[in-house]
Structures are given as C-alpha cells and as structure tokens.
PDB file of N, CA and C in Angstrom:
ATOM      1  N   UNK A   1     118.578  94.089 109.917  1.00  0.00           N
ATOM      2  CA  UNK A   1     118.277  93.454 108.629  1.00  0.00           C
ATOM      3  C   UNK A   1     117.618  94.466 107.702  1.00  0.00           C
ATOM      4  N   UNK A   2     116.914  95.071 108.132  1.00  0.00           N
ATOM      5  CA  UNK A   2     115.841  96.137 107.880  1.00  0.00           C
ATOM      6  C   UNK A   2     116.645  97.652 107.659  1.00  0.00           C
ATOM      7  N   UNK A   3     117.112  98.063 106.483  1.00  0.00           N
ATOM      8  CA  UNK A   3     118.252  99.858 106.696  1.00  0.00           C
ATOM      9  C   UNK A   3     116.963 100.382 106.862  1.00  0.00           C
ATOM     10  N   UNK A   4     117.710 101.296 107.184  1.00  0.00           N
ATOM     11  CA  UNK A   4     116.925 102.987 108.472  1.00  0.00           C
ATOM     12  C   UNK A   4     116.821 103.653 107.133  1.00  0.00           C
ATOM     13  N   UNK A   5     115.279 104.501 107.459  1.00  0.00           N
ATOM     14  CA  UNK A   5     114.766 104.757 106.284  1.00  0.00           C
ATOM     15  C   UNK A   5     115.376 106.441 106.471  1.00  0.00           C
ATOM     16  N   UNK A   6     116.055 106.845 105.644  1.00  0.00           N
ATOM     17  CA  UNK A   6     116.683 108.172 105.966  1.00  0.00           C
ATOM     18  C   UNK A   6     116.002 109.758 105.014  1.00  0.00           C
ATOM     19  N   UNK A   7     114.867 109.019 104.646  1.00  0.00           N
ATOM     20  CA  UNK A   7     113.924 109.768 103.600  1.00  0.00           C
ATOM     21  C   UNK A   7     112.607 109.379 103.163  1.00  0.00           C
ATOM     22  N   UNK A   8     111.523 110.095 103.200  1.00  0.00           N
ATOM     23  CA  UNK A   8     110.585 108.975 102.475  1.00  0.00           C
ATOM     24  C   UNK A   8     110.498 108.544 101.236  1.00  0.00           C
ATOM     25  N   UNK A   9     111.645 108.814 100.514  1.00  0.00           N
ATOM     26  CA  UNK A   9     111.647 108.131  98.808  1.00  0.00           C
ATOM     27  C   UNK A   9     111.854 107.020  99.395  1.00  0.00           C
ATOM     28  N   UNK A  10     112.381 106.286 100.303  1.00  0.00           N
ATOM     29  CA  UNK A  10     113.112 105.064 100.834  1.00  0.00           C
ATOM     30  C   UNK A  10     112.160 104.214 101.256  1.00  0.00           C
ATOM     31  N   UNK A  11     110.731 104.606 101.482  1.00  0.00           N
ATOM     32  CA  UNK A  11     109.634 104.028 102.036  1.00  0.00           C
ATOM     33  C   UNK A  11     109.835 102.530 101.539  1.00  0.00           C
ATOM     34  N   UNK A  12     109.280 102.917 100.075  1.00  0.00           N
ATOM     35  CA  UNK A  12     108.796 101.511  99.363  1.00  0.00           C
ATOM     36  C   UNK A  12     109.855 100.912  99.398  1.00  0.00           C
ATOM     37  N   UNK A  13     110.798 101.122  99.120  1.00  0.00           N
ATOM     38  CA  UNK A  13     112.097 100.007  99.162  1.00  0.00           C
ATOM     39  C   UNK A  13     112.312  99.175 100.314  1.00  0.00           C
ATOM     40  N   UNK A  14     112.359  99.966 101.593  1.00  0.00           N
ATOM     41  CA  UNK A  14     112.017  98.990 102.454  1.00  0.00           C
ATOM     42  C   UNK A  14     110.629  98.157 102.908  1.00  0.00           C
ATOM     43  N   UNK A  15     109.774  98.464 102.310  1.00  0.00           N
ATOM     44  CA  UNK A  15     108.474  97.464 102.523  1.00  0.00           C
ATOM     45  C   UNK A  15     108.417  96.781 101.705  1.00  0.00           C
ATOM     46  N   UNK A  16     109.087  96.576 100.454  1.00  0.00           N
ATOM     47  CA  UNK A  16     109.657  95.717  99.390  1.00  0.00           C
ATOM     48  C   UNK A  16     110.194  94.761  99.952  1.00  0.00           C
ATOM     49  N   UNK A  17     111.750  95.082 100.294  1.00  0.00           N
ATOM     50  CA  UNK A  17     112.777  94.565 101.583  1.00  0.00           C
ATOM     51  C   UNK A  17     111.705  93.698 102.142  1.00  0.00           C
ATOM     52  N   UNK A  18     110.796  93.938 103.360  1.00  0.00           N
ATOM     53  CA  UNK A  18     110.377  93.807 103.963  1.00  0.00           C
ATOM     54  C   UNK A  18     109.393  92.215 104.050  1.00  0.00           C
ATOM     55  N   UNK A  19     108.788  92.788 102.609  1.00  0.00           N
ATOM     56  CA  UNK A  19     107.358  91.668 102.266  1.00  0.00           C
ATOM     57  C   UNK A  19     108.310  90.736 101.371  1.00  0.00           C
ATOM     58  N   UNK A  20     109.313  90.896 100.861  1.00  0.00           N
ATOM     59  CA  UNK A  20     109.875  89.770 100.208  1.00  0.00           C
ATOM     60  C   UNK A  20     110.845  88.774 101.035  1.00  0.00           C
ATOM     61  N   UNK A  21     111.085  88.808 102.651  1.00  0.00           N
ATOM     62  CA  UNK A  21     111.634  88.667 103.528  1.00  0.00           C
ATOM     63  C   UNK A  21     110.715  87.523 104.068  1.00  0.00           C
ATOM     64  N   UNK A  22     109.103  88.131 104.499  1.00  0.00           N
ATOM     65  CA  UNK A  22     108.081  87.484 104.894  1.00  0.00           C
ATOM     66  C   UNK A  22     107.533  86.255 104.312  1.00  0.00           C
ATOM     67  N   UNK A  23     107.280  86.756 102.727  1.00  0.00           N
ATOM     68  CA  UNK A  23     107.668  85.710 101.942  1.00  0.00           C
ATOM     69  C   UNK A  23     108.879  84.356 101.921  1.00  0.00           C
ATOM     70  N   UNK A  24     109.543  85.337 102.009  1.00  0.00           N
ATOM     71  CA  UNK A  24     110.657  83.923 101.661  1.00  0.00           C
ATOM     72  C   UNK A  24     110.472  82.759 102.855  1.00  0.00           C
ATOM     73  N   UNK A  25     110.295  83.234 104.258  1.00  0.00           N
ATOM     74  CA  UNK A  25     110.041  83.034 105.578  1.00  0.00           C
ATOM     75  C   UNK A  25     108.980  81.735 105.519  1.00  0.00           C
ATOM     76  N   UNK A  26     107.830  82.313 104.772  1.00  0.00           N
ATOM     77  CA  UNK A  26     106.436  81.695 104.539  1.00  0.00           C
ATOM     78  C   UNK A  26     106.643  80.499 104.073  1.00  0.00           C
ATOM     79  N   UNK A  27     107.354  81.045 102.821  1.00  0.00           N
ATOM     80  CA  UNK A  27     107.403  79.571 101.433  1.00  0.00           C
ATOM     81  C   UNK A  27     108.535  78.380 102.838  1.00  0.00           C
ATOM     82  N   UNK A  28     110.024  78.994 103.471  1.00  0.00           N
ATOM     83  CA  UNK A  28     110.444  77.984 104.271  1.00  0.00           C
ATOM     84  C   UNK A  28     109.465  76.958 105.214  1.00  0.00           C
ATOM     85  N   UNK A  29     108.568  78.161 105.813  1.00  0.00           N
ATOM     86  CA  UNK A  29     107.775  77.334 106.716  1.00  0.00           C
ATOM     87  C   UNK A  29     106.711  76.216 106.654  1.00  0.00           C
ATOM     88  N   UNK A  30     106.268  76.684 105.240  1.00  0.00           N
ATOM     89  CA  UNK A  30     105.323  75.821 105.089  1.00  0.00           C
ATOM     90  C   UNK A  30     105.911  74.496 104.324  1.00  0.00           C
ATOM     91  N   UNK A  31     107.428  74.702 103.648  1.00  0.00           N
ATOM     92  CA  UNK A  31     108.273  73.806 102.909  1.00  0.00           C
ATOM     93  C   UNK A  31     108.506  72.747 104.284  1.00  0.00           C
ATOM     94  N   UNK A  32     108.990  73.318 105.413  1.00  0.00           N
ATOM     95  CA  UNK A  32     108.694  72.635 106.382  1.00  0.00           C
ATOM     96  C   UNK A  32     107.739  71.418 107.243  1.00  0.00           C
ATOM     97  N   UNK A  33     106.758  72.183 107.314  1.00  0.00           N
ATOM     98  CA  UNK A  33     105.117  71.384 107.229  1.00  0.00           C
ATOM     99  C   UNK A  33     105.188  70.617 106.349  1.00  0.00           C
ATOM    100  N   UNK A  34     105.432  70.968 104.963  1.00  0.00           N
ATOM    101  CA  UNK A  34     105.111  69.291 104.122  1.00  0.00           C
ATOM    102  C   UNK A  34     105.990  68.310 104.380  1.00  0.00           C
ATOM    103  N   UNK A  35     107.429  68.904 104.539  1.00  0.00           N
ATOM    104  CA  UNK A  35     108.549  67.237 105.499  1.00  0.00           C
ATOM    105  C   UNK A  35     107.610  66.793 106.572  1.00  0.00           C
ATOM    106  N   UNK A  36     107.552  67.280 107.380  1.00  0.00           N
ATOM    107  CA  UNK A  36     107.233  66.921 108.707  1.00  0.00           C
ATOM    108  C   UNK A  36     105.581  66.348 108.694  1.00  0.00           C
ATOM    109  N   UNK A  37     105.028  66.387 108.055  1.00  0.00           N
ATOM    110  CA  UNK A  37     103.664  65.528 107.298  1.00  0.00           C
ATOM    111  C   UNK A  37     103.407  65.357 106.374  1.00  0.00           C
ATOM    112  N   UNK A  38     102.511  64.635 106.044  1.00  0.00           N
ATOM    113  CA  UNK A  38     102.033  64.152 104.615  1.00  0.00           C
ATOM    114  C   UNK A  38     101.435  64.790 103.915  1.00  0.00           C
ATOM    115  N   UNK A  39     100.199  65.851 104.800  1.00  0.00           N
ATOM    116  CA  UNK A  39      99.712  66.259 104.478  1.00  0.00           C
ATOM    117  C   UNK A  39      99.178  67.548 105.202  1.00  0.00           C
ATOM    118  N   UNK A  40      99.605  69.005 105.463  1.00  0.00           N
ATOM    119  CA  UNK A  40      99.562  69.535 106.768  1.00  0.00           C
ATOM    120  C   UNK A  40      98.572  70.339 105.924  1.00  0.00           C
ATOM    121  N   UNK A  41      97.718  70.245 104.967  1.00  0.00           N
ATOM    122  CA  UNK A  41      96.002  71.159 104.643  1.00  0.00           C
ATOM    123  C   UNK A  41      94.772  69.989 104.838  1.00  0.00           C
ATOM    124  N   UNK A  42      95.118  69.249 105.785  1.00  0.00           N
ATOM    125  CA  UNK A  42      93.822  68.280 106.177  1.00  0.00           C
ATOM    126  C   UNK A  42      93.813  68.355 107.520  1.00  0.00           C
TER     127      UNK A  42
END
C-alpha cells in the first residue's frame, strides 16, 4: 500500500501517504462506534 521510498525527497510523501491513511481509518472507526451505540464518549 505504502511505495518504497527510493530517495529521501520521497520521505514526506510517504508519511503524507501514510497519516492520511490513519486518518481515514480513524474517522471509519469511530463512524463505526457511533452505529453500534448511542453514545460511545460516555
């Protein structure tokens, strides 16, 4: 999922890649938690 970093100009692009991945991940999971309860911050 992740391309092979073949330089370090390439760094940030993949930790970009990376944290916007985690993110997206996050926002599903917790989109999750609110179906599955009413209220899952109590």
């Amino acid at each position: 999922m992740i391309p092979e970093i073949p330089n370090g100009g390439d760094l940030l692009t993949t930790v970009a890649v990376s944290l916007v991945i985690l993110v997206a991940f996050a926002i599903i999971w917790i989109g999750v938690r609110r179906i599955r309860s009413d209220d899952p911050f109590r």
